[in-house]
Each structure stands twice: as C-alpha cells, then as structure tokens.
Protein backbone atom coordinates (compact mmCIF):
# COMPACT_ATOMS: atom_id res chain seq x y z
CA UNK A 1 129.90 72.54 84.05
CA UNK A 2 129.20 75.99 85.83
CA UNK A 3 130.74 76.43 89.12
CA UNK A 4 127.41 77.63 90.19
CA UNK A 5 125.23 74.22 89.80
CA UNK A 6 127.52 71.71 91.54
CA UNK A 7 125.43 72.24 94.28
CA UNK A 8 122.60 70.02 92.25
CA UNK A 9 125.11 67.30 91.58
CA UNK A 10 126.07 67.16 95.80
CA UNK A 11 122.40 66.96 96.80
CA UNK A 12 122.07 63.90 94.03
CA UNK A 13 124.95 62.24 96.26
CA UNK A 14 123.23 63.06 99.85
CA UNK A 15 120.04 61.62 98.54
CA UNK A 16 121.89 58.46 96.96
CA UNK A 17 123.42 58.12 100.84
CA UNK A 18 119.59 58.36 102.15
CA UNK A 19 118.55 56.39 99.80
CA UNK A 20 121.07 53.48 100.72
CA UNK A 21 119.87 54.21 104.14
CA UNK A 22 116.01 53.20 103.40
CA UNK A 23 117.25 50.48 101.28
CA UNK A 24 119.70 48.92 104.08
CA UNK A 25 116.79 49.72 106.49
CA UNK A 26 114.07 47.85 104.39
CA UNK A 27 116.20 44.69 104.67
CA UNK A 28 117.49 45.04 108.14
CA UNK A 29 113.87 46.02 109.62
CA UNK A 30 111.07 43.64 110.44
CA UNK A 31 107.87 45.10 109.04
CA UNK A 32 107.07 44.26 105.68
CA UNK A 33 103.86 42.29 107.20
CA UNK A 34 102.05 43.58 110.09
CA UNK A 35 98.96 40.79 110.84
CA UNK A 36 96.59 40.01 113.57
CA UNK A 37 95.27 36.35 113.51
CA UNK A 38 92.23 35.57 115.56
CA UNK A 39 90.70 32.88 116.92
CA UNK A 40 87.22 31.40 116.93
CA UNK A 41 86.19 31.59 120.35
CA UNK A 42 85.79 35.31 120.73
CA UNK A 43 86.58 35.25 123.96
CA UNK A 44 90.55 34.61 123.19
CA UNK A 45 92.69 37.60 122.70
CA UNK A 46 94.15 37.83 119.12
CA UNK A 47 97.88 37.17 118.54
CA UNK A 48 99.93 39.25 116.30
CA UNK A 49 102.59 38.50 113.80
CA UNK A 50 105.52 40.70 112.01
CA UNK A 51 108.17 40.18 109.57
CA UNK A 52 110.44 40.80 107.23
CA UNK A 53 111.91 39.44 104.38
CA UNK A 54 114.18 37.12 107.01
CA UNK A 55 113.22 37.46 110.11
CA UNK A 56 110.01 38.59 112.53
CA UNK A 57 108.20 37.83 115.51
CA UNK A 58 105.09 35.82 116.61
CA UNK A 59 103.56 37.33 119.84
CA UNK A 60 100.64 34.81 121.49
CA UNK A 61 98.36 36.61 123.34
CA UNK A 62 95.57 34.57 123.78
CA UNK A 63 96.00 33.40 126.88
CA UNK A 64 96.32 37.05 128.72
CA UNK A 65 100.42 37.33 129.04
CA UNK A 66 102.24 37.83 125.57
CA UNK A 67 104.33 35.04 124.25
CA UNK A 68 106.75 36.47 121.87
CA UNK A 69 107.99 34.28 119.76
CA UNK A 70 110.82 34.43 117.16
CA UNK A 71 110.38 33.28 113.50
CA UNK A 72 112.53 33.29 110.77
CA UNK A 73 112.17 32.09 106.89
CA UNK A 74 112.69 28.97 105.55
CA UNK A 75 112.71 28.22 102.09
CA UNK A 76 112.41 24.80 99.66
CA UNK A 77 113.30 26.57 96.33
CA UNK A 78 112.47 23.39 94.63
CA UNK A 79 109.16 23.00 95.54
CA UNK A 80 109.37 26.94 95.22
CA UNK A 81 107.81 27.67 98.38
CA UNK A 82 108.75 29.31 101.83
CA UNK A 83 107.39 29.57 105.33
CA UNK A 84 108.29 31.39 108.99
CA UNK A 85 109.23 28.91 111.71
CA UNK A 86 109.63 29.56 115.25
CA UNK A 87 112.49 26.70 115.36
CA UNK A 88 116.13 27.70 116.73
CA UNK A 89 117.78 26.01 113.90
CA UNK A 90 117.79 25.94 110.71
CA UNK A 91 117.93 21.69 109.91
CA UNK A 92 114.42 21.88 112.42
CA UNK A 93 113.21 24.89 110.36
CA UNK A 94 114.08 22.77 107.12
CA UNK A 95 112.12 19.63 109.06
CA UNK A 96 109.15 21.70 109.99
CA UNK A 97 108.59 22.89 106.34
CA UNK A 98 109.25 20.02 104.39
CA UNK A 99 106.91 17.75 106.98
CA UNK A 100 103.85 19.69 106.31
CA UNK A 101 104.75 20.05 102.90
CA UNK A 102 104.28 16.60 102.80
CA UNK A 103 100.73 16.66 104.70
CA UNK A 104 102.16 15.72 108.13
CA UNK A 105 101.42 18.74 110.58
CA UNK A 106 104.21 18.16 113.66
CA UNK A 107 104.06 19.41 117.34
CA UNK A 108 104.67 23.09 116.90
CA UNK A 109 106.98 24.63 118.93
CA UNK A 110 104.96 28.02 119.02
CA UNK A 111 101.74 26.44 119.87
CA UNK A 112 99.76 27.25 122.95
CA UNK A 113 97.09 25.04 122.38
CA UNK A 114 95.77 21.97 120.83
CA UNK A 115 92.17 23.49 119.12
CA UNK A 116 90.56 22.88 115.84
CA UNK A 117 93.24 22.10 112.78
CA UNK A 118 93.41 23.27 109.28
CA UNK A 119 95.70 21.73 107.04
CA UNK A 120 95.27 24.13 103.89
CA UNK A 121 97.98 25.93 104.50
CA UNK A 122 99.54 28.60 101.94
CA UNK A 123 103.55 29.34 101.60
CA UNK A 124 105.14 32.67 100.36
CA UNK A 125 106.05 32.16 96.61
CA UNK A 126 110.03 31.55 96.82
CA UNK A 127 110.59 33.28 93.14
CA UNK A 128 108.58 36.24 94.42
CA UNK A 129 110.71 36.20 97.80
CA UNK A 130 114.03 35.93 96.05
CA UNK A 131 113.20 38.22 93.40
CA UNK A 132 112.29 40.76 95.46
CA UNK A 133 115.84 40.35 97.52
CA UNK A 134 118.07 40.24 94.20
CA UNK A 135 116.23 43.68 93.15
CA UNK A 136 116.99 45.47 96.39
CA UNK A 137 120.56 44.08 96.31
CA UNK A 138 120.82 45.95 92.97
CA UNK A 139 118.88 49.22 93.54
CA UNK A 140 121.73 49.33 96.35
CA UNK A 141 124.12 48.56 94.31
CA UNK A 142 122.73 51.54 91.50
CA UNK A 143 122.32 53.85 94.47
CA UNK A 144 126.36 53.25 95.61
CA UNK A 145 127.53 53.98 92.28
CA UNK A 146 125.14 57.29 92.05
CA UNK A 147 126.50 58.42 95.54
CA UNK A 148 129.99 57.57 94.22
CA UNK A 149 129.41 59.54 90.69
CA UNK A 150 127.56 62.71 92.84
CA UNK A 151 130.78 63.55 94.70
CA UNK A 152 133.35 62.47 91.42
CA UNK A 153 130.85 64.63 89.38
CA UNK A 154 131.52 67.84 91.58
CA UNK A 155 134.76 68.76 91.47
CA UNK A 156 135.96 66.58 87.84
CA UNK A 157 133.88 65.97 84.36
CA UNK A 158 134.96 62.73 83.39
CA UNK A 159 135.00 61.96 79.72
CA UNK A 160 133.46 58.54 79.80
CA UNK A 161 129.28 59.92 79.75
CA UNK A 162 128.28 56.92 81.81
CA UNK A 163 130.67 58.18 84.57
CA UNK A 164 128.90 61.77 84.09
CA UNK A 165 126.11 63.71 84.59
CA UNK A 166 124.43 61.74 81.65
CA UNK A 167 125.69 58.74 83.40
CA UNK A 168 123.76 59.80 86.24
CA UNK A 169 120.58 59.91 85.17
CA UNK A 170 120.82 56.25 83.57
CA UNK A 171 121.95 54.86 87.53
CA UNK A 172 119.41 56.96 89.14
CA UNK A 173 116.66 55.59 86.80
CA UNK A 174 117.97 52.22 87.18
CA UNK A 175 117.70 52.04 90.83
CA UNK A 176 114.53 53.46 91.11
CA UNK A 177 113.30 50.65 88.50
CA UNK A 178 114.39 48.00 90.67
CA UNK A 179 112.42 49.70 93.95
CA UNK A 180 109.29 50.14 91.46
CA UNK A 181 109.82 46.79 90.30
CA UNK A 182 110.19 45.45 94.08
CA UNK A 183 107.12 47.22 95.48
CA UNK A 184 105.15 45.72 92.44
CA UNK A 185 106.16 42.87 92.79
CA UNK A 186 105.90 42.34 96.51
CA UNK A 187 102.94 44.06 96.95
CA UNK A 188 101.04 42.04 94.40
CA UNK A 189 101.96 38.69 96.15
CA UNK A 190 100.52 40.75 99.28
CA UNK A 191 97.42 41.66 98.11
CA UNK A 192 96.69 38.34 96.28
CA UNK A 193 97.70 35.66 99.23
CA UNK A 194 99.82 37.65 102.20
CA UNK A 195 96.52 39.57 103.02
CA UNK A 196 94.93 36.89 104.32
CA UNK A 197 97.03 33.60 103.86
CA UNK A 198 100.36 34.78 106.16
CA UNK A 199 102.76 32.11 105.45
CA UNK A 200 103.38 30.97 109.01
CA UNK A 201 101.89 27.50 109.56
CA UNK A 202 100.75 28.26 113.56
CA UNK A 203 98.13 30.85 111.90
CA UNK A 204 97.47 28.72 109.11
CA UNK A 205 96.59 26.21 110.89
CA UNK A 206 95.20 27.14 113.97
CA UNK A 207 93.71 30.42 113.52
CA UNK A 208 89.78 30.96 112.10
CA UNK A 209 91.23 34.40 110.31
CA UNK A 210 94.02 36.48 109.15
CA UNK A 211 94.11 40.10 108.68
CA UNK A 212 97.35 42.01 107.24
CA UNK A 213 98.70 44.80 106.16
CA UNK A 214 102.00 46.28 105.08
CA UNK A 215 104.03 47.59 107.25
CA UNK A 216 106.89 50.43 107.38
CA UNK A 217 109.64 48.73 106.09
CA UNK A 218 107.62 48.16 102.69
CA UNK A 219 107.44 51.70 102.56
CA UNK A 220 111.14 52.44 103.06
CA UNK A 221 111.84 51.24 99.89
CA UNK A 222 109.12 53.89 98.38
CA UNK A 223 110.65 56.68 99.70
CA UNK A 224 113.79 54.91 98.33
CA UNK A 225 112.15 55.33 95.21
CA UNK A 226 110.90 58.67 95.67
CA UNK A 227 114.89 59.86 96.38
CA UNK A 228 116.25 58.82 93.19
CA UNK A 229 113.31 60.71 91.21
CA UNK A 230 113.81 63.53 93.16
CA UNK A 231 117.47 63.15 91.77
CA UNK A 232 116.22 62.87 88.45
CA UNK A 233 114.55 66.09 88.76
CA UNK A 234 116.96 67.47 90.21
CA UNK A 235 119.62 67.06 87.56
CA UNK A 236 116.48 67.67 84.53
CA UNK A 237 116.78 71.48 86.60
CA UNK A 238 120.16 71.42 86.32
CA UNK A 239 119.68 70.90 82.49
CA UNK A 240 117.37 73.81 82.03
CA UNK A 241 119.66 76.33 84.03
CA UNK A 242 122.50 75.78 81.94
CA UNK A 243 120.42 75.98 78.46
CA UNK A 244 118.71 78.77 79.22
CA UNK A 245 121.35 80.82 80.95
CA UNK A 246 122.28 84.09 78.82
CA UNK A 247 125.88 84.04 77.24
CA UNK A 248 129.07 86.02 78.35
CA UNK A 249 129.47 89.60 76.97
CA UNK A 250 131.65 89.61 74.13
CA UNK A 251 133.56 92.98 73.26
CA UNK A 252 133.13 94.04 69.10
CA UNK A 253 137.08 94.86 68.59
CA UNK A 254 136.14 96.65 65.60
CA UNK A 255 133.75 98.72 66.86
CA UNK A 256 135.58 100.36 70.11
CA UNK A 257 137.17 103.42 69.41
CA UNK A 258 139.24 103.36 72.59
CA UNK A 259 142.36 100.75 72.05
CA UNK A 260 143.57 101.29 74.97
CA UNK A 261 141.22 98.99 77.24
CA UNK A 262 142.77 96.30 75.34
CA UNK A 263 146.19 96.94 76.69
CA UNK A 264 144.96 95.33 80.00
C-alpha cells in the first residue's frame, strides 16, 4: 500500500470512532419519540411525552405547573408486547403491564385526574423493540472492529484479507446494514402504530389524541449510517488512486550508452 494513501485508511478509523459515538448516543439518549397528547376539553394544556428505547419522561401539564414524570419500558416477551410505566420498580412496572393486559386498568401513578377512560390501548411490538436493540449492539460491534482494522491497516498489511483493506469494506458494509436495517425497522413500527398509538397506558387511556414524531436520537443512528458509507467511499477512492497511478521509471540497461551511472 502507498505511503501516500494511509491517510484514507486513518479517516475510515476517526469516522468508525464517530460512528460508535452516534451509536452509543442513540441508546444512551431519550428521543426516539417526541409526542404531545391532548385532551378533550380544549381548555387543558397538552402534556408531552419522550423516550427512548429504555427510558423517557412524561411531563403533565394540564393543570398549569409541569409534572415531569419518569417512565421506563417494560416488557412481557411472551405475550410479545411492551409498555412505559411511570412505576419506581420494576415488579410494579411488571404489575402495571400485565394488569391491563388482562383488561383491569389500576390507579395510575402518573395520573392527574380521573376523566373519561379508554381501554383500547396499543403496546410497542417486543420483537420490533428487541430487534432493533440486538442490531445496534452489532452495528457497534462492526463499527469497533472497523476502528480497530483503520489504525492496524495504517502502519501493517496483514495477510488474512478480512483483517485488510478488503476486510474493511465487508465490516463497514455490515454495520451500516444493521443501522439501515434498524431505521427500517423502527421507523415502520413508528409510522404504522407509534404515530398515533404511543405505548404509554396514561395517554392511551386518558388522552382524546396522540401526535408523534421522531426525535434526534432516531437520527443519530442515520448519520451512523451515513459514516460508514462515507468510509466506503472513501476506501472505493483509495482503489482508484492506486489503479490509475502511473508506474515507476524504469532505466533500458541496454540502451544507455553511459555505464557509469550504474556504478552508483
């Protein structure tokens, strides 16, 4: 490998590092929903809801001073559903669930009133959640092991190709599947029930309507995404340098009369 294009190898490894950083980000950060939930007497402020794929916050405003809330997920992977709770612990999380899974809605501990009920209430798909975890746990896996193979790839070419440049492009690719793949997926079960169904029972239940959208941690794993195809380019430029770059001179013995530039 010329001396001259390690440079394209390095920025594959600072872009691995930032995309790590979105990744880590996506699942540390609490916007992957951002929803307002209002009520029917149009004379109540709306409330507003955010999470993430763990964790979030319920903020009541109806009554003029904010009630923030925390809410974290609970799943039932057997009935293959889960929901946001604002319970402190996980067995009254569990209880919550699992009660008005069974029909029977219980004194909630985030309500602030005692209006009109609606027991329809819709839960986040639990293949769709856990999928969507298990492929960000792998694009940051893919995207260690492409920072890790940027710096080796620098200063040594290894002989095994998947631990080379060629090796390279097969991580970067793979990674960047499994953020496509997430964003798909995710954003499917978004715009077909998160949109307007929000998984949290206090909305459900006693709010007249839901609006959602995605919020910035969604996105994080885009330009997640985005950083591993810029790789891909990168290293496709890489490529072309090297194929088209002219040969070394080569000196004709045969045909240079002076013999004595050949003594040094």
């Amino acid at each position: 490998m010329a001396v001259s294009y390690h440079i394209y190898v390095f920025a594959t490894f600072l872009l691995s590092c930032l995309s790590i950083a979105f990744l880590v980000g996506s699942l540390a950060t609490e916007r992957w929903l951002e929803a307002e939930a209002r009520w029917a007497d149009s004379n109540r402020r709306s409330d507003s809801i955010n999470y993430g794929l763990f964790k979030g916050t319920f903020v009541a405003n109806s009554f003029g001073t904010p009630n923030i809330n925390r809410i974290e997920l609970t799943c039932i992977y057997g009935k293959n559903i889960c929901g946001y709770s604002c319970e402190n612990t996980a067995e009254k999380r569990l209880n919550e669930i699992t009660s008005m899974v069974n029909g029977i809605i219980p004194s909630l501990v985030c309500e602030s009133d005692t209006g009109s009920r609606n027991n329809d209430i819709e839960w986040l798909n639990a293949g769709i959640f856990l999928t969507t975890v298990i492929l960000l746990g792998l694009a940051i896996v893919f995207s260690t092991l492409c920072a890790g193979l940027g710096v080796y790839n620098t200063s040594i070419a290894p002989i095994n190709p998947l631990l080379g440049v060629f090796g390279l492009y097969i991580w970067h690719g793979c990674s960047a599947g499994c953020d496509l793949l997430a964003l798909i997926i995710w954003g499917a079960n978004f715009d077909i029930n998160l949109q307007r169904d929000l998984a949290f029972p206090f909305t459900e239940i006693f709010h007249e309507s839901r609006t959602a959208t995605v919020g910035y941690s969604y996105w994080f794993v885009f330009a997640s995404m985005l950083c591993h195809i810029v790789c891909e380019v990168l290293l496709f430029v890489r490529l072309w340098r090297i194929r088209t770059e002219p040969p070394p001179p080569t000196i004709n013995i045969d045909t240079n009369t002076d013999n004595t530039i050949f003594l040094y």
